[in-house]
N, C-alpha and C. Protein backbone atom coordinates (compact mmCIF):
# COMPACT_ATOMS: atom_id res chain seq x y z
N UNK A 1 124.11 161.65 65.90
CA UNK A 1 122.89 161.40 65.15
C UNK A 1 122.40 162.72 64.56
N UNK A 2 121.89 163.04 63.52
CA UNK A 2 121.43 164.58 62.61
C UNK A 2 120.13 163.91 62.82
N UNK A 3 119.79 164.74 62.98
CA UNK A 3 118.65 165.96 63.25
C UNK A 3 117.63 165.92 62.00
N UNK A 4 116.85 164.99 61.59
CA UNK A 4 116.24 164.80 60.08
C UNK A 4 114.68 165.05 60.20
N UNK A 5 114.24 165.74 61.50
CA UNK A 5 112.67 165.92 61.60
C UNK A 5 112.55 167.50 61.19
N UNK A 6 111.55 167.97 60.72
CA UNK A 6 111.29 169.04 60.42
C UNK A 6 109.90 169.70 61.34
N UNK A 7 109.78 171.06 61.25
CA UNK A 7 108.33 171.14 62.11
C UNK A 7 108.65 171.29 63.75
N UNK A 8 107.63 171.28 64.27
CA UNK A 8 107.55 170.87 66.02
C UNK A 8 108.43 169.62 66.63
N UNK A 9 108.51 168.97 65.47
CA UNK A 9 109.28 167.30 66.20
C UNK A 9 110.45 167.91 65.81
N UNK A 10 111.47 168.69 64.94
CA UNK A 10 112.63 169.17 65.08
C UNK A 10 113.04 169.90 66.02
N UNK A 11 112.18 170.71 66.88
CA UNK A 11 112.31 171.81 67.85
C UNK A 11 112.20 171.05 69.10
N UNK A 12 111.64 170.17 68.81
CA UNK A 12 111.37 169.11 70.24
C UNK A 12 112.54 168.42 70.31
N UNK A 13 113.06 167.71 69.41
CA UNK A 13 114.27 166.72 69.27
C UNK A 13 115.40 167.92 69.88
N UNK A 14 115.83 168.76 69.16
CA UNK A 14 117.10 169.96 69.36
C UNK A 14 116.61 170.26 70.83
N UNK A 15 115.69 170.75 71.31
CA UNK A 15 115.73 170.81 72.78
C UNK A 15 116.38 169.45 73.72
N UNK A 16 115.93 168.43 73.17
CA UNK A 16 116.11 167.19 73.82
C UNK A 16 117.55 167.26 73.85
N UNK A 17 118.65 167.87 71.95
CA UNK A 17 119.92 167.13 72.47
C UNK A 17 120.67 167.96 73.39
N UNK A 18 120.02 169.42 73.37
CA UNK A 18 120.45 170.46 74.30
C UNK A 18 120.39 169.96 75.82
N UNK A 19 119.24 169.48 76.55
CA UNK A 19 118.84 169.19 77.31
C UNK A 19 120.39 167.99 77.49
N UNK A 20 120.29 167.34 76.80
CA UNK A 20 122.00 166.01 77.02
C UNK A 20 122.37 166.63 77.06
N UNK A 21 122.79 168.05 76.36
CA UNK A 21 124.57 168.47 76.26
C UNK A 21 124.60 169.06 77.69
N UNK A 22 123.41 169.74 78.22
CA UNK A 22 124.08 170.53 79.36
C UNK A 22 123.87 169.27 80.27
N UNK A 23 123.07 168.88 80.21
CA UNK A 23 123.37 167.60 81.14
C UNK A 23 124.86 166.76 81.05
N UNK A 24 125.74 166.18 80.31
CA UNK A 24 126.78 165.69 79.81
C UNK A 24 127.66 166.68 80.38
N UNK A 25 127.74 168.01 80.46
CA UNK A 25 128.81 169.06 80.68
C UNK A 25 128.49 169.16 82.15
N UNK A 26 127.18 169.39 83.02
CA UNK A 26 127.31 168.98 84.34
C UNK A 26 128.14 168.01 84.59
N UNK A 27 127.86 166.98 84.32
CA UNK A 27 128.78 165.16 84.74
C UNK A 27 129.71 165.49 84.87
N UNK A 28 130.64 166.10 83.57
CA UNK A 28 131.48 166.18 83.30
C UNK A 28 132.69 167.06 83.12
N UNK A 29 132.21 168.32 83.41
CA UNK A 29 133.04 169.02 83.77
C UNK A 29 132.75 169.97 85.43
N UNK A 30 134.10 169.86 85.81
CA UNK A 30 133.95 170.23 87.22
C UNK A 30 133.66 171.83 87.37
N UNK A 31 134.50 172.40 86.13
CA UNK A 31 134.18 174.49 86.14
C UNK A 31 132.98 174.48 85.92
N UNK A 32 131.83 173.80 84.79
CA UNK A 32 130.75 174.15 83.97
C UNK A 32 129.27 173.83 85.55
N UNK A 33 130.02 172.43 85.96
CA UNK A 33 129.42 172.72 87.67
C UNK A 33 129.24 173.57 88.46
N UNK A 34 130.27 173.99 88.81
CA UNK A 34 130.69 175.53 89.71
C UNK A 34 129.65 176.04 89.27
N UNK A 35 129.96 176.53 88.23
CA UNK A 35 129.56 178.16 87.14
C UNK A 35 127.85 177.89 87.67
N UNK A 36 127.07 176.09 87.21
CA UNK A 36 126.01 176.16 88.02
C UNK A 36 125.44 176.58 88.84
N UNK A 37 126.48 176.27 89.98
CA UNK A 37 125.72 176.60 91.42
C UNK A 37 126.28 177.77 91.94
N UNK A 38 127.47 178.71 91.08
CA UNK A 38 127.16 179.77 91.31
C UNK A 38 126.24 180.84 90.73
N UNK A 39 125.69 180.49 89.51
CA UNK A 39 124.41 180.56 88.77
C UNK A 39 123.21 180.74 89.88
N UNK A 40 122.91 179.60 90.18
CA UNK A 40 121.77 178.98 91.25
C UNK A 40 121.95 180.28 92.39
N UNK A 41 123.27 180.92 92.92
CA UNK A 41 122.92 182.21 93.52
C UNK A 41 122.92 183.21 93.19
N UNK A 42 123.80 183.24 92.31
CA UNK A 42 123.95 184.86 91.72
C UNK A 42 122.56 185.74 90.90
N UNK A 43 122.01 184.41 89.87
CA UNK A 43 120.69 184.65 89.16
C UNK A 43 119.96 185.67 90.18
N UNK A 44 119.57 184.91 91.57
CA UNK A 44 118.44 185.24 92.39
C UNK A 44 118.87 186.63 93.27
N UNK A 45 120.11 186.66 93.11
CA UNK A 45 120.56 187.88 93.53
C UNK A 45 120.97 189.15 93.10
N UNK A 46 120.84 188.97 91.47
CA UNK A 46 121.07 190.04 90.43
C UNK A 46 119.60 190.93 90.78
N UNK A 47 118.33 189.72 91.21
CA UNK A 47 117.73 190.91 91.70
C UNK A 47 116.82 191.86 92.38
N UNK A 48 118.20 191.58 93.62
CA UNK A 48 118.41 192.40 94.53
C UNK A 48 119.47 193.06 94.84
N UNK A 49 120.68 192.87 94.36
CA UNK A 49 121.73 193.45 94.01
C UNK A 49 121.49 195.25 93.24
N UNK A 50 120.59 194.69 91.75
CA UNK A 50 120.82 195.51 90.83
C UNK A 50 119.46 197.06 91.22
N UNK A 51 119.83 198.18 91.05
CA UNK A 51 119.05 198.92 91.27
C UNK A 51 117.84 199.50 90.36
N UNK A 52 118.08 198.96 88.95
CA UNK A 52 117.42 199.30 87.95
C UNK A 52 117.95 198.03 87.20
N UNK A 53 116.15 198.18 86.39
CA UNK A 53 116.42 196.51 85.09
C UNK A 53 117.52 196.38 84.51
N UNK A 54 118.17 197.67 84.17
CA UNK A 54 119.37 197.28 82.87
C UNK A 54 120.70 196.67 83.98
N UNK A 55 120.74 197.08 85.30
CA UNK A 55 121.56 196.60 86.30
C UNK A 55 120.78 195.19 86.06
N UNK A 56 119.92 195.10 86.80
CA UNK A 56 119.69 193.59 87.18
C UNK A 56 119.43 192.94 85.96
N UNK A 57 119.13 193.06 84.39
CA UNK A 57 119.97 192.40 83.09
C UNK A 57 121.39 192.02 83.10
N UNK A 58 122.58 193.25 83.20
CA UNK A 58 123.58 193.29 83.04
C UNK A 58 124.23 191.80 84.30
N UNK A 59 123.53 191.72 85.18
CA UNK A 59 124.44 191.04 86.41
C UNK A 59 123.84 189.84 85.72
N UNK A 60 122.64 189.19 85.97
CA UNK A 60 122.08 188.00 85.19
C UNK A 60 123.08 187.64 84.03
N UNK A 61 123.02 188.40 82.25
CA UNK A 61 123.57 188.80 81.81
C UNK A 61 125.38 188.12 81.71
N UNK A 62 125.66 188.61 82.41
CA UNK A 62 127.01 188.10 82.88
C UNK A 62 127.61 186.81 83.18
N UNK A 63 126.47 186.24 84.14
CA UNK A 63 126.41 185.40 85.04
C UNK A 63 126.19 184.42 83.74
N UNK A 64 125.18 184.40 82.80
CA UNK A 64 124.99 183.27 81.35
C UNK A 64 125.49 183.05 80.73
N UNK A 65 126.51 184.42 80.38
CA UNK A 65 127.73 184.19 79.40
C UNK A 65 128.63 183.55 80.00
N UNK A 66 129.39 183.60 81.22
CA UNK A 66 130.51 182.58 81.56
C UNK A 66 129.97 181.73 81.49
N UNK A 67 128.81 180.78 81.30
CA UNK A 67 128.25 179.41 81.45
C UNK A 67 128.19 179.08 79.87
N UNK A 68 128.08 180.32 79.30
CA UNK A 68 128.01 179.73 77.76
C UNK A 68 129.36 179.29 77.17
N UNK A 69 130.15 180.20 77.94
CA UNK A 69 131.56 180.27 76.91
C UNK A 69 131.74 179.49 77.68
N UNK A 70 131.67 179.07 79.06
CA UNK A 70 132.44 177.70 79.29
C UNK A 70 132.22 176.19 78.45
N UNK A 71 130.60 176.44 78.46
CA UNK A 71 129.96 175.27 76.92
C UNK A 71 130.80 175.13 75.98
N UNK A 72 130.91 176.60 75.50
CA UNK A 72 132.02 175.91 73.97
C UNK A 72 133.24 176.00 74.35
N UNK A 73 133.54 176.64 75.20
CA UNK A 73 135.16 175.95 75.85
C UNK A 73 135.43 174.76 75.74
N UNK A 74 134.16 173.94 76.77
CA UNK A 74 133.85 172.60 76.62
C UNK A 74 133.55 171.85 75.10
N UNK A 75 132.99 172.56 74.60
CA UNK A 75 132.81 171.97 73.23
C UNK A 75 134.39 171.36 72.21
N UNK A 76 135.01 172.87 72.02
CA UNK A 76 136.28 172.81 71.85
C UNK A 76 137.31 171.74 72.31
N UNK A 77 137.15 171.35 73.71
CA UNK A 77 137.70 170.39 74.09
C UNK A 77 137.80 169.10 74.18
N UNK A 78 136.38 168.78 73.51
CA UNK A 78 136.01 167.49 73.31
C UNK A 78 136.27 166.82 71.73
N UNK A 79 136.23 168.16 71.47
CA UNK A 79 136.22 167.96 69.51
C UNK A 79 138.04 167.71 69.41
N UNK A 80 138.75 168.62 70.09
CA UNK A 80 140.01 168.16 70.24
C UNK A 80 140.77 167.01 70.90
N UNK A 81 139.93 166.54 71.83
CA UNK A 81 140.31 164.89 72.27
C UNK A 81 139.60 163.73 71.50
N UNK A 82 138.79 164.77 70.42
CA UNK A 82 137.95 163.46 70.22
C UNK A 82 139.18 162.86 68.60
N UNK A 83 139.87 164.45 68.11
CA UNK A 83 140.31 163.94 66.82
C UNK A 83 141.78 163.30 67.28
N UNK A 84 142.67 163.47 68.20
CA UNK A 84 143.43 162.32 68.97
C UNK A 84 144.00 162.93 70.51
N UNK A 85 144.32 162.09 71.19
CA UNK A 85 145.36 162.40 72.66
C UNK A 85 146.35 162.43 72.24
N UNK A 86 147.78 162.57 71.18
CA UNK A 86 148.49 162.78 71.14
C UNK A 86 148.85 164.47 71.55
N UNK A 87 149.64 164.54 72.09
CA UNK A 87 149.92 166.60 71.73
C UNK A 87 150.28 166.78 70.38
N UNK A 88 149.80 168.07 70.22
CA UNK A 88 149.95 168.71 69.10
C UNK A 88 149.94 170.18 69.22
N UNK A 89 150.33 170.67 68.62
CA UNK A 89 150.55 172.77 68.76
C UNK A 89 148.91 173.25 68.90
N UNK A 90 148.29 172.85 67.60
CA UNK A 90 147.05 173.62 67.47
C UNK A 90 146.40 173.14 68.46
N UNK A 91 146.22 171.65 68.53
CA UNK A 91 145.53 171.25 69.59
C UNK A 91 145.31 171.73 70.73
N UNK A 92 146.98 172.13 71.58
CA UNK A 92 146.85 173.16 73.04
C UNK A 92 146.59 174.54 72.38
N UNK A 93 146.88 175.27 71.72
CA UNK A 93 146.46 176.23 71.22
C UNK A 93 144.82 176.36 71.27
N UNK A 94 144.04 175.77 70.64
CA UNK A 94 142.48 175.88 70.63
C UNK A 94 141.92 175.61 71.98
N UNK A 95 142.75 174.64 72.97
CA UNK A 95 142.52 174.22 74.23
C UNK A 95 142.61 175.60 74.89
N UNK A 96 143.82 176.10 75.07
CA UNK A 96 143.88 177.03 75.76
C UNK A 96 143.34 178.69 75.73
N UNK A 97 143.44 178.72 74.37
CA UNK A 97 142.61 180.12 73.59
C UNK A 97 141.30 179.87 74.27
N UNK A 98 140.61 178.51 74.38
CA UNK A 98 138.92 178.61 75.20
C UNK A 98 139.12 178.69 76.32
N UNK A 99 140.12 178.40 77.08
CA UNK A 99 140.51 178.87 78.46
C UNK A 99 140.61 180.17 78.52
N UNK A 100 141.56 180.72 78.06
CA UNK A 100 141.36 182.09 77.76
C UNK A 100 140.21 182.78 77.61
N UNK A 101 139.25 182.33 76.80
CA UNK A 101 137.97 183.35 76.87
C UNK A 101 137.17 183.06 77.96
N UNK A 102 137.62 182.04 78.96
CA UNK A 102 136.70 181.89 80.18
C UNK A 102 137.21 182.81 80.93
N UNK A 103 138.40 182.89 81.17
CA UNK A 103 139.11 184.23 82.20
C UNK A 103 138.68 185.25 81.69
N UNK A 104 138.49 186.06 80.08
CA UNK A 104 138.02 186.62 80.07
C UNK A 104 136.68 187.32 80.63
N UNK A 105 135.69 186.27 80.56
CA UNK A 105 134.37 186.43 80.68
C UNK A 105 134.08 186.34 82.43
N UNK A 106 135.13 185.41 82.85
CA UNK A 106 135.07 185.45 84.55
C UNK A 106 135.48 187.06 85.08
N UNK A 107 136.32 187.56 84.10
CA UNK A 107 137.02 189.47 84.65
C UNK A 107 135.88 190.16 84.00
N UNK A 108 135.22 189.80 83.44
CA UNK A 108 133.98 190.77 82.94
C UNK A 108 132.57 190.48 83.92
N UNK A 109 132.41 189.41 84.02
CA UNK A 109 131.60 189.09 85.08
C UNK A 109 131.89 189.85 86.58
N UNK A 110 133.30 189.95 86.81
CA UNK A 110 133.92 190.42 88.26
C UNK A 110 133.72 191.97 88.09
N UNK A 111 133.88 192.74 87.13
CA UNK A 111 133.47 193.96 86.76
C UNK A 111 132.62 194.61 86.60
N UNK A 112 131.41 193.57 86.30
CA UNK A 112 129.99 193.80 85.98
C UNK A 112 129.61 193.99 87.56
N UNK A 113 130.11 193.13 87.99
CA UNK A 113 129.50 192.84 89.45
C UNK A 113 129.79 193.65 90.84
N UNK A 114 130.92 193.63 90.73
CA UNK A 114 131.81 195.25 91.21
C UNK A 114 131.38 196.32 91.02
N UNK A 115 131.57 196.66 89.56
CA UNK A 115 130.41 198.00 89.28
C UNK A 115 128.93 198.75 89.91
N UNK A 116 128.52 197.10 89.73
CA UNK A 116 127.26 197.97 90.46
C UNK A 116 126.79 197.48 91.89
N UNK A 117 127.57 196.43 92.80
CA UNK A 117 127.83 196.74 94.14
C UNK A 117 128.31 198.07 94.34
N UNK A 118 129.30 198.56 93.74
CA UNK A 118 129.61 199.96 94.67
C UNK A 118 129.48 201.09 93.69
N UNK A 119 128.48 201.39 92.77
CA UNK A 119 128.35 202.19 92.34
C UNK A 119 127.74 203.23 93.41
């Protein structure tokens, strides 16, 4: 459905479909879960972990981006089952390239976090 209100009722509606999507990606995906409830501890512990704001930014920080890029990981993956289930090259290609930037962002997260535990 697009999005045809303008004003406060557009900003209200776009929150609303946001509000589905992360809701829909809970249900439905089992990593974008995890990433939740390891969210739900890590958030509250960035700060006490971190020794200074830009530490306890950086760990938070971290912790949002693997949840984001797992979103359009997720995004990616739906847009690709949605245009068919047959295999196709690009298809695992775009599948897996968003896999890829989740490992990424999970070794940057592990680095961030490492870092300033034992700095």
């Amino acid at each position: 459905m697009k999005n045809t209100a303008t004003g406060f009722a557009r900003l209200t509606a776009a929150f609303g479909f946001s509000v589905k999507g992360l809701t829909q990606a809970y249900k439905s995906e089992a990593a974008f879960k995890q990433e939740v409830w390891l969210a739900i501890v890590l958030l509250p512990a960035s700060l006490f972990v971190g020794d200074t704001s830009l530490e306890r930014a950086l760990l938070a920080a971290s912790v949002l981006l693997l949840m984001v890029v797992e979103l359009l990981n997720t995004a990616v993956e739906k847009v690709v089952d949605r245009i068919g289930e047959e295999f196709h090259e690009l298809s695992g290609a775009a599948k897996d390239i968003g896999s890829g930037a989740v490992l990424v962002t999970i070794v940057l997260v592990t680095i961030v976090w490492v870092g300033v535990i034992f700095n």
